[in-house]
N, C-alpha and C. Protein backbone atom coordinates (compact mmCIF):
# COMPACT_ATOMS: atom_id res chain seq x y z
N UNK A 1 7.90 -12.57 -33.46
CA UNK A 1 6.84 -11.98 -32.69
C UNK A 1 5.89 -13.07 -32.22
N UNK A 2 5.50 -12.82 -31.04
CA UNK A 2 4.43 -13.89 -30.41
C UNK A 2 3.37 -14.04 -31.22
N UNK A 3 2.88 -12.91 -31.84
CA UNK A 3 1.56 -13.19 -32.47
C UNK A 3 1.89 -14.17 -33.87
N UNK A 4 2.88 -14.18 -34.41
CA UNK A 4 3.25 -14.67 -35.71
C UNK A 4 3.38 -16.51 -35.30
N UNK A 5 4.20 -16.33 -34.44
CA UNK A 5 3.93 -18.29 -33.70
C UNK A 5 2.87 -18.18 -33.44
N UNK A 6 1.69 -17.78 -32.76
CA UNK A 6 0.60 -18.59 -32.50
C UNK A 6 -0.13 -18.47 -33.45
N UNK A 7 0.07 -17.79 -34.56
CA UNK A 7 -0.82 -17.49 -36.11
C UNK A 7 -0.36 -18.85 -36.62
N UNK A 8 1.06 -19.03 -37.08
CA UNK A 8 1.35 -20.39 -37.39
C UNK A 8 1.07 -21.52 -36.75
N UNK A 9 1.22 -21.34 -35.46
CA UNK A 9 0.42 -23.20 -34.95
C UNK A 9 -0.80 -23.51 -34.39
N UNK A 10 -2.17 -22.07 -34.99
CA UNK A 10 -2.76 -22.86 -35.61
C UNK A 10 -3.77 -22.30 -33.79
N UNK A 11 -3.08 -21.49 -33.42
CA UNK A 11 -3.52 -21.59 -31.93
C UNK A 11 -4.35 -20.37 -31.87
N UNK A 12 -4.39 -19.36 -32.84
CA UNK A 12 -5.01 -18.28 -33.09
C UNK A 12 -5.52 -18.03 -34.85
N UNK A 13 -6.66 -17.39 -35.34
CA UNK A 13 -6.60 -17.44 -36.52
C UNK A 13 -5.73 -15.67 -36.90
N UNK A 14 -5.97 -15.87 -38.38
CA UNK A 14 -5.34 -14.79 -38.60
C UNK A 14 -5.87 -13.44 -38.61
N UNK A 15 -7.64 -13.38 -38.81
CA UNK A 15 -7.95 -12.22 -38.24
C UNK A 15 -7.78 -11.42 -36.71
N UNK A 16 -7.71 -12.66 -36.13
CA UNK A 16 -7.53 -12.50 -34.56
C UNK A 16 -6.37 -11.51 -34.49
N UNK A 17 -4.93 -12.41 -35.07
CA UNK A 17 -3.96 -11.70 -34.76
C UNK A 17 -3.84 -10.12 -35.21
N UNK A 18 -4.32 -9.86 -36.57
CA UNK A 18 -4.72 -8.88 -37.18
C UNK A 18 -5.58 -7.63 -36.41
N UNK A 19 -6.29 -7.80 -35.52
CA UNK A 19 -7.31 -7.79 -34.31
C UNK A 19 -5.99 -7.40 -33.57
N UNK A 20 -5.38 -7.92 -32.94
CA UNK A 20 -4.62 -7.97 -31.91
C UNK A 20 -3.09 -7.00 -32.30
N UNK A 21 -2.90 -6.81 -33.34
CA UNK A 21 -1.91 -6.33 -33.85
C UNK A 21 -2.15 -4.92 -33.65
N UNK A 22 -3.43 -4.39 -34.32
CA UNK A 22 -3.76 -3.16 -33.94
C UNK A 22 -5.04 -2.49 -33.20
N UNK A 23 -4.86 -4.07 -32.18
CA UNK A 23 -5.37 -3.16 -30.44
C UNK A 23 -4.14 -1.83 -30.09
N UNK A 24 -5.20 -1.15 -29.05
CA UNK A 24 -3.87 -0.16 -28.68
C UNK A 24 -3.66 -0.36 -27.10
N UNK A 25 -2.93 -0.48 -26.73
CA UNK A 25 -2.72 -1.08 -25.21
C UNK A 25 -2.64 0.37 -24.60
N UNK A 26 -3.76 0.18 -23.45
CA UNK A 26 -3.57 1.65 -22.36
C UNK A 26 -3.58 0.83 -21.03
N UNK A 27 -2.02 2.00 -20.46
CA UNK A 27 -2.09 1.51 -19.01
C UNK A 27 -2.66 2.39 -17.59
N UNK A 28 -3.04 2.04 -16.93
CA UNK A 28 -3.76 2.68 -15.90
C UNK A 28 -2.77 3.39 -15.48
N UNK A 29 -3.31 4.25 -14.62
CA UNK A 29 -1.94 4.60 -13.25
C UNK A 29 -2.13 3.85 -12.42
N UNK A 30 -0.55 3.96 -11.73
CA UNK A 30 -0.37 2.89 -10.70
C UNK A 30 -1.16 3.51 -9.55
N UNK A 31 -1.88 2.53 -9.12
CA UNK A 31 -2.43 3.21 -7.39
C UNK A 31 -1.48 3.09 -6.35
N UNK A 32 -1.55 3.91 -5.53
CA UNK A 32 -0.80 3.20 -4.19
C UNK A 32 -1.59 2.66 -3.05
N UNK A 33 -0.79 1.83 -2.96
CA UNK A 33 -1.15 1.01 -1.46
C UNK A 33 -1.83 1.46 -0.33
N UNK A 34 -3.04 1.76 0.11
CA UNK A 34 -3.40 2.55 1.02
C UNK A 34 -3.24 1.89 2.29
N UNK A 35 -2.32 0.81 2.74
CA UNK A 35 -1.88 0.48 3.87
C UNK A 35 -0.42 0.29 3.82
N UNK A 36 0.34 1.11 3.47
CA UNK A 36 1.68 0.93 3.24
C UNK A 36 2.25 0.30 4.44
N UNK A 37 2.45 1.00 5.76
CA UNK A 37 3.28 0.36 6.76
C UNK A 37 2.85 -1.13 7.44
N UNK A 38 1.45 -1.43 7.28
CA UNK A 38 1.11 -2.50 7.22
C UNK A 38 1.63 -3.81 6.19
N UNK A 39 1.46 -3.53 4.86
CA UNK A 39 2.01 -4.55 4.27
C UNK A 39 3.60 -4.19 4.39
N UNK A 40 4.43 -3.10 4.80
CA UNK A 40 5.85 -3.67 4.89
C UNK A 40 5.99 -4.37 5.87
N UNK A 41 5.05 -4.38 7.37
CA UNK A 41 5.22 -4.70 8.32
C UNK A 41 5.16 -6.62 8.25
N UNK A 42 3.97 -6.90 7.56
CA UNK A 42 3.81 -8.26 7.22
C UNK A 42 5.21 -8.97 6.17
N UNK A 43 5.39 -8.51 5.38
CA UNK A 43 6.43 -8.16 4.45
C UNK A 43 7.99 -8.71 5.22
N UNK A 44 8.14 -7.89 6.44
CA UNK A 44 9.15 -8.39 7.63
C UNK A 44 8.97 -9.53 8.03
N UNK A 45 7.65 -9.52 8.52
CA UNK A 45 7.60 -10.88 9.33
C UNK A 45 7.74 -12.20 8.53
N UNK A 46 8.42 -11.87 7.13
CA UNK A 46 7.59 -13.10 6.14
C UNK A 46 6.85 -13.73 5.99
N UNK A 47 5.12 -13.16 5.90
CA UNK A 47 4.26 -13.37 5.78
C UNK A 47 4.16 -13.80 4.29
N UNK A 48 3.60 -14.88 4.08
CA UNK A 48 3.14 -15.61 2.94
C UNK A 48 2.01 -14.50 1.76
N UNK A 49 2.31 -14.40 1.11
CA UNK A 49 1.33 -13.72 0.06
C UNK A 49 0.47 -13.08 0.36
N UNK A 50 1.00 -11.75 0.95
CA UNK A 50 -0.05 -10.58 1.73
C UNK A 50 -0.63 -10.09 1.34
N UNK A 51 -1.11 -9.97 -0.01
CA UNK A 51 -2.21 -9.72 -0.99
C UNK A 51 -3.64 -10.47 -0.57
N UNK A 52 -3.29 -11.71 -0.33
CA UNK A 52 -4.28 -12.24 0.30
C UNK A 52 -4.58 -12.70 1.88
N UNK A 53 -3.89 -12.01 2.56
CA UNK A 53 -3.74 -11.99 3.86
C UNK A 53 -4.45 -11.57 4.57
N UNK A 54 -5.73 -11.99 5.56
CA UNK A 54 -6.60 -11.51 5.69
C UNK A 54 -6.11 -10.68 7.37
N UNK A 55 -6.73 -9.48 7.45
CA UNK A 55 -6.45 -8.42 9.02
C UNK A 55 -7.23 -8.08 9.60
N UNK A 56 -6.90 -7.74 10.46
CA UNK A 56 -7.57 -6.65 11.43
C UNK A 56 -7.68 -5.52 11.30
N UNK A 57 -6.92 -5.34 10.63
CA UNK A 57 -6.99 -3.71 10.21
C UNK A 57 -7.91 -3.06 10.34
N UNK A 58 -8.77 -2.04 10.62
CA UNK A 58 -9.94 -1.29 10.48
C UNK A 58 -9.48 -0.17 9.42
N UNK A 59 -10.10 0.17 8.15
CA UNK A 59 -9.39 0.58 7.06
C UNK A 59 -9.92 2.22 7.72
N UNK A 60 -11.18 2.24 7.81
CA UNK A 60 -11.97 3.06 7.87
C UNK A 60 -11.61 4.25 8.93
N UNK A 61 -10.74 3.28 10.13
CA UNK A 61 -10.31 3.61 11.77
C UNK A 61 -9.27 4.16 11.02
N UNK A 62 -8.18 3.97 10.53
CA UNK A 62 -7.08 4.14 9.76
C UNK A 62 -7.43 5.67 9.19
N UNK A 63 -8.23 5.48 7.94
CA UNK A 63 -8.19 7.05 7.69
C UNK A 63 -8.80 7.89 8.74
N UNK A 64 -9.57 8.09 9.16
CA UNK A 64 -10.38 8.87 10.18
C UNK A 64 -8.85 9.89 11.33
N UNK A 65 -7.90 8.31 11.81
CA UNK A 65 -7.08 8.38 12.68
C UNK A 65 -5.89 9.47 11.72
N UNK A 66 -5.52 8.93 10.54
CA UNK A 66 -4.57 9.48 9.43
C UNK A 66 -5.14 11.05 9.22
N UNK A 67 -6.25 11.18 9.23
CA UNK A 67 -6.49 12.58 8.83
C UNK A 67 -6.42 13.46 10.51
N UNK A 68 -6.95 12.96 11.37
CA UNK A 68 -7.02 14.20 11.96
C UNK A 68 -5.17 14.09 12.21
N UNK A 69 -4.99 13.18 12.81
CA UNK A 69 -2.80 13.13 12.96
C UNK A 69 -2.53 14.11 12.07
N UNK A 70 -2.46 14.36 10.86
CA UNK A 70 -1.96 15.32 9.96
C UNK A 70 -2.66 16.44 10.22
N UNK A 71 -3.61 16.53 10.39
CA UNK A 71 -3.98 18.20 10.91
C UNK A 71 -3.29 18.83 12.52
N UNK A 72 -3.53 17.72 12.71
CA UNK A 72 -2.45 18.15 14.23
C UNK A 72 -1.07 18.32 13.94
N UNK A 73 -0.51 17.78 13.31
CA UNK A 73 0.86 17.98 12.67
C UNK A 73 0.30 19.25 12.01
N UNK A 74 0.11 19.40 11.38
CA UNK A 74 -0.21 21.13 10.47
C UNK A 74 -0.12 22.09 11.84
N UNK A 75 -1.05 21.35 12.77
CA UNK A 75 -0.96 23.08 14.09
C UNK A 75 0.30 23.02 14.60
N UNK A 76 0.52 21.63 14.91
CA UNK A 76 2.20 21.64 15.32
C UNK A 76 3.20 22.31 15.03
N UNK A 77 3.48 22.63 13.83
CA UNK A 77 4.20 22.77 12.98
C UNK A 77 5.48 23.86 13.09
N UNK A 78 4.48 24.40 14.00
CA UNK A 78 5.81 25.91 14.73
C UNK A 78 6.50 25.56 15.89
N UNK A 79 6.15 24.34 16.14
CA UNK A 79 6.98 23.57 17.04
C UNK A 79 8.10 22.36 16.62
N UNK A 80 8.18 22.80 14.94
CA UNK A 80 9.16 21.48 14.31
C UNK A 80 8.36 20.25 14.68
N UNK A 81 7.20 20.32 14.89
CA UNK A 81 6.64 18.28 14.89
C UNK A 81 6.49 18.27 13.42
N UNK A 82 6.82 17.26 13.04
CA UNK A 82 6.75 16.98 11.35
C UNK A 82 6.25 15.48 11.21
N UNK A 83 6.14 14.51 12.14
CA UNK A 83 6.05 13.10 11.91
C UNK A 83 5.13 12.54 12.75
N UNK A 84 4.82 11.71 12.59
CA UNK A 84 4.19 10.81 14.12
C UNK A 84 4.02 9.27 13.54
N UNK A 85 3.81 8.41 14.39
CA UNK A 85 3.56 7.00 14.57
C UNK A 85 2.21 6.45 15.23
N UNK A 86 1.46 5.91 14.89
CA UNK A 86 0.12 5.54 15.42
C UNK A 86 -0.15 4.29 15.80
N UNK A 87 -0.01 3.56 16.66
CA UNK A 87 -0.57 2.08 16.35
C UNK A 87 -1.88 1.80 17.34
N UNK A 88 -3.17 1.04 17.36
CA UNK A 88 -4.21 1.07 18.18
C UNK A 88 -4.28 -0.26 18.34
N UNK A 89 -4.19 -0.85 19.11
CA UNK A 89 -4.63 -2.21 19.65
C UNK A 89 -5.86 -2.34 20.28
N UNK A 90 -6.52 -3.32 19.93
CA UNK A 90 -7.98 -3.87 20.60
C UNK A 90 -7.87 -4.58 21.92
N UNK A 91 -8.08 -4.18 22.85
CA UNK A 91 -7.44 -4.51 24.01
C UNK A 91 -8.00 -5.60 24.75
N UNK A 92 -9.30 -6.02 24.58
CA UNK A 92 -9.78 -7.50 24.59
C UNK A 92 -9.62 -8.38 23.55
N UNK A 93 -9.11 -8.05 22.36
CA UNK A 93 -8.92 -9.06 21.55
C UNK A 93 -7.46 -9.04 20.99
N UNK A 94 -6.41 -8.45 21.48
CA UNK A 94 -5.04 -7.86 21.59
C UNK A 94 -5.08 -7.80 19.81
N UNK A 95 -6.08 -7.32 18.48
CA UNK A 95 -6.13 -7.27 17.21
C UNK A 95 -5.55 -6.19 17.46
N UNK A 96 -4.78 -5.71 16.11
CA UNK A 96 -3.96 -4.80 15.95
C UNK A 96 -5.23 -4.04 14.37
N UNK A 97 -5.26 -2.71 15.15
CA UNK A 97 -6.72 -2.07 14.54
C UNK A 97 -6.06 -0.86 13.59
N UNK A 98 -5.35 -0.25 14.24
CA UNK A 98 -4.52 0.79 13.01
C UNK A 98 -3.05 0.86 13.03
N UNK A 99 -2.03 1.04 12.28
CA UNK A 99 -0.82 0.86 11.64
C UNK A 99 -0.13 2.23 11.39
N UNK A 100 0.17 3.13 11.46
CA UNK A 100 0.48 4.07 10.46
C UNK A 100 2.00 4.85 11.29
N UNK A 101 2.47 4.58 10.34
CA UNK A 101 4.41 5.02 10.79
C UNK A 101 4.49 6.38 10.38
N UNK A 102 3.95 7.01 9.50
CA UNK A 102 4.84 8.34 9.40
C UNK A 102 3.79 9.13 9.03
N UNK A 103 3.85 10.27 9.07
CA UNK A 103 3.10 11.40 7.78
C UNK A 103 2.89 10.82 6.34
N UNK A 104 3.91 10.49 5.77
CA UNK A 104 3.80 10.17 4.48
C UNK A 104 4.76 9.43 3.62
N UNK A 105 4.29 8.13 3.64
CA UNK A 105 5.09 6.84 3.42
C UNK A 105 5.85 7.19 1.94
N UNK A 106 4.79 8.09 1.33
CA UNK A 106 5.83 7.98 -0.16
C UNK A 106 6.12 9.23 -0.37
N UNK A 107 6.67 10.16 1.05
CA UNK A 107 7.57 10.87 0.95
C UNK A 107 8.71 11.01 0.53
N UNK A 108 9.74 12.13 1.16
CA UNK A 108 10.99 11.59 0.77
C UNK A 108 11.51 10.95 1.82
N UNK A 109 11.16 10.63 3.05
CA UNK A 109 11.63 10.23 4.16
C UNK A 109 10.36 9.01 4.45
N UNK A 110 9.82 8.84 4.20
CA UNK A 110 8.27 8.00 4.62
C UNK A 110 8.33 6.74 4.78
N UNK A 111 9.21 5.73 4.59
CA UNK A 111 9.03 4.58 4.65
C UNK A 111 10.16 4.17 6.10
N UNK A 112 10.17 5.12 6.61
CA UNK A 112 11.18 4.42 8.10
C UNK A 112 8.98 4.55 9.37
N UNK A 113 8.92 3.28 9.69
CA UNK A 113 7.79 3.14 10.44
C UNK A 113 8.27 3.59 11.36
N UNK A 114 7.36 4.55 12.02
CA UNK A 114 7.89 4.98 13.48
C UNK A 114 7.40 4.41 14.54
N UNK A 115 6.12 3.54 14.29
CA UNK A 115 5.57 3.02 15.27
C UNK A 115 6.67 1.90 15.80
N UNK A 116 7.66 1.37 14.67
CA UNK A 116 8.37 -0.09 15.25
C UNK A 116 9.90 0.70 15.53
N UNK A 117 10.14 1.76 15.96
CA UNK A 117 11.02 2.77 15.88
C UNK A 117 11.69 2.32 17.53
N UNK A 118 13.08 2.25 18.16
CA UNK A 118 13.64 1.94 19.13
C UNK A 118 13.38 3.00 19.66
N UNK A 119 12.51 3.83 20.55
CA UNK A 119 12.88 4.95 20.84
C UNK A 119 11.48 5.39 22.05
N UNK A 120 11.85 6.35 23.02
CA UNK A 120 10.71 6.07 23.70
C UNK A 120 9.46 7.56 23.02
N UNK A 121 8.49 7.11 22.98
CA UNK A 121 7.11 7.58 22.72
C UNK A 121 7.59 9.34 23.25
């Protein structure tokens, strides 16, 4: 056991480990990603460590845009619309301002982006 080597060399004392033996480890829940099609999108492009990748994104534009889309999909609905694709570009600064491929990325269908979809609008 890890704690038993670092008790022996001296790198921890022994109350510590004792301490440490009967901590009780709690794990959070996992959150999800509240820009999913965005970071797969960077993700493609092989973007370097998109955790720290700084955007354009407008997070705020994003939900505002995400909620009413799904209520319109809700009125839709007797018309079979079930999905949509969103993307908003800043048109003097060609920044790419909202992202959003589907209804619901961690659906059962959610992770095909529709915005990067071959197909016409």
């Amino acid at each position: 056991m890890l704690l038993e080597v670092l008790e022996k060399r001296k790198i921890i004392s022994e109350e510590d480990a004792i301490l440490m033996r009967e901590e009780k480890i709690e794990f959070g829940k996992h959150s999800q990603n509240t820009l999913p099609y965005v970071t797969d999108f960077l993700a493609l492009r092989n973007m370097p460590n998109t955790s720290q990748l700084r955007t354009t994104i407008d997070s705020d534009l994003t939900k505002t845009i995400d909620s009413l889309a799904k209520a319109s999909i809700r009125n839709l609905a007797w018309k079979n619309v079930s999905d949509y694709g969103i993307l908003v570009v800043e048109r003097k600064t060609m920044q790419l301002k909202v992202m959003i491929g589907g209804y619901d990325y961690y659906g059962k269908e959610g992770q095909v982006n529709a915005t990067l979809a071959l197909r016409q609008p």
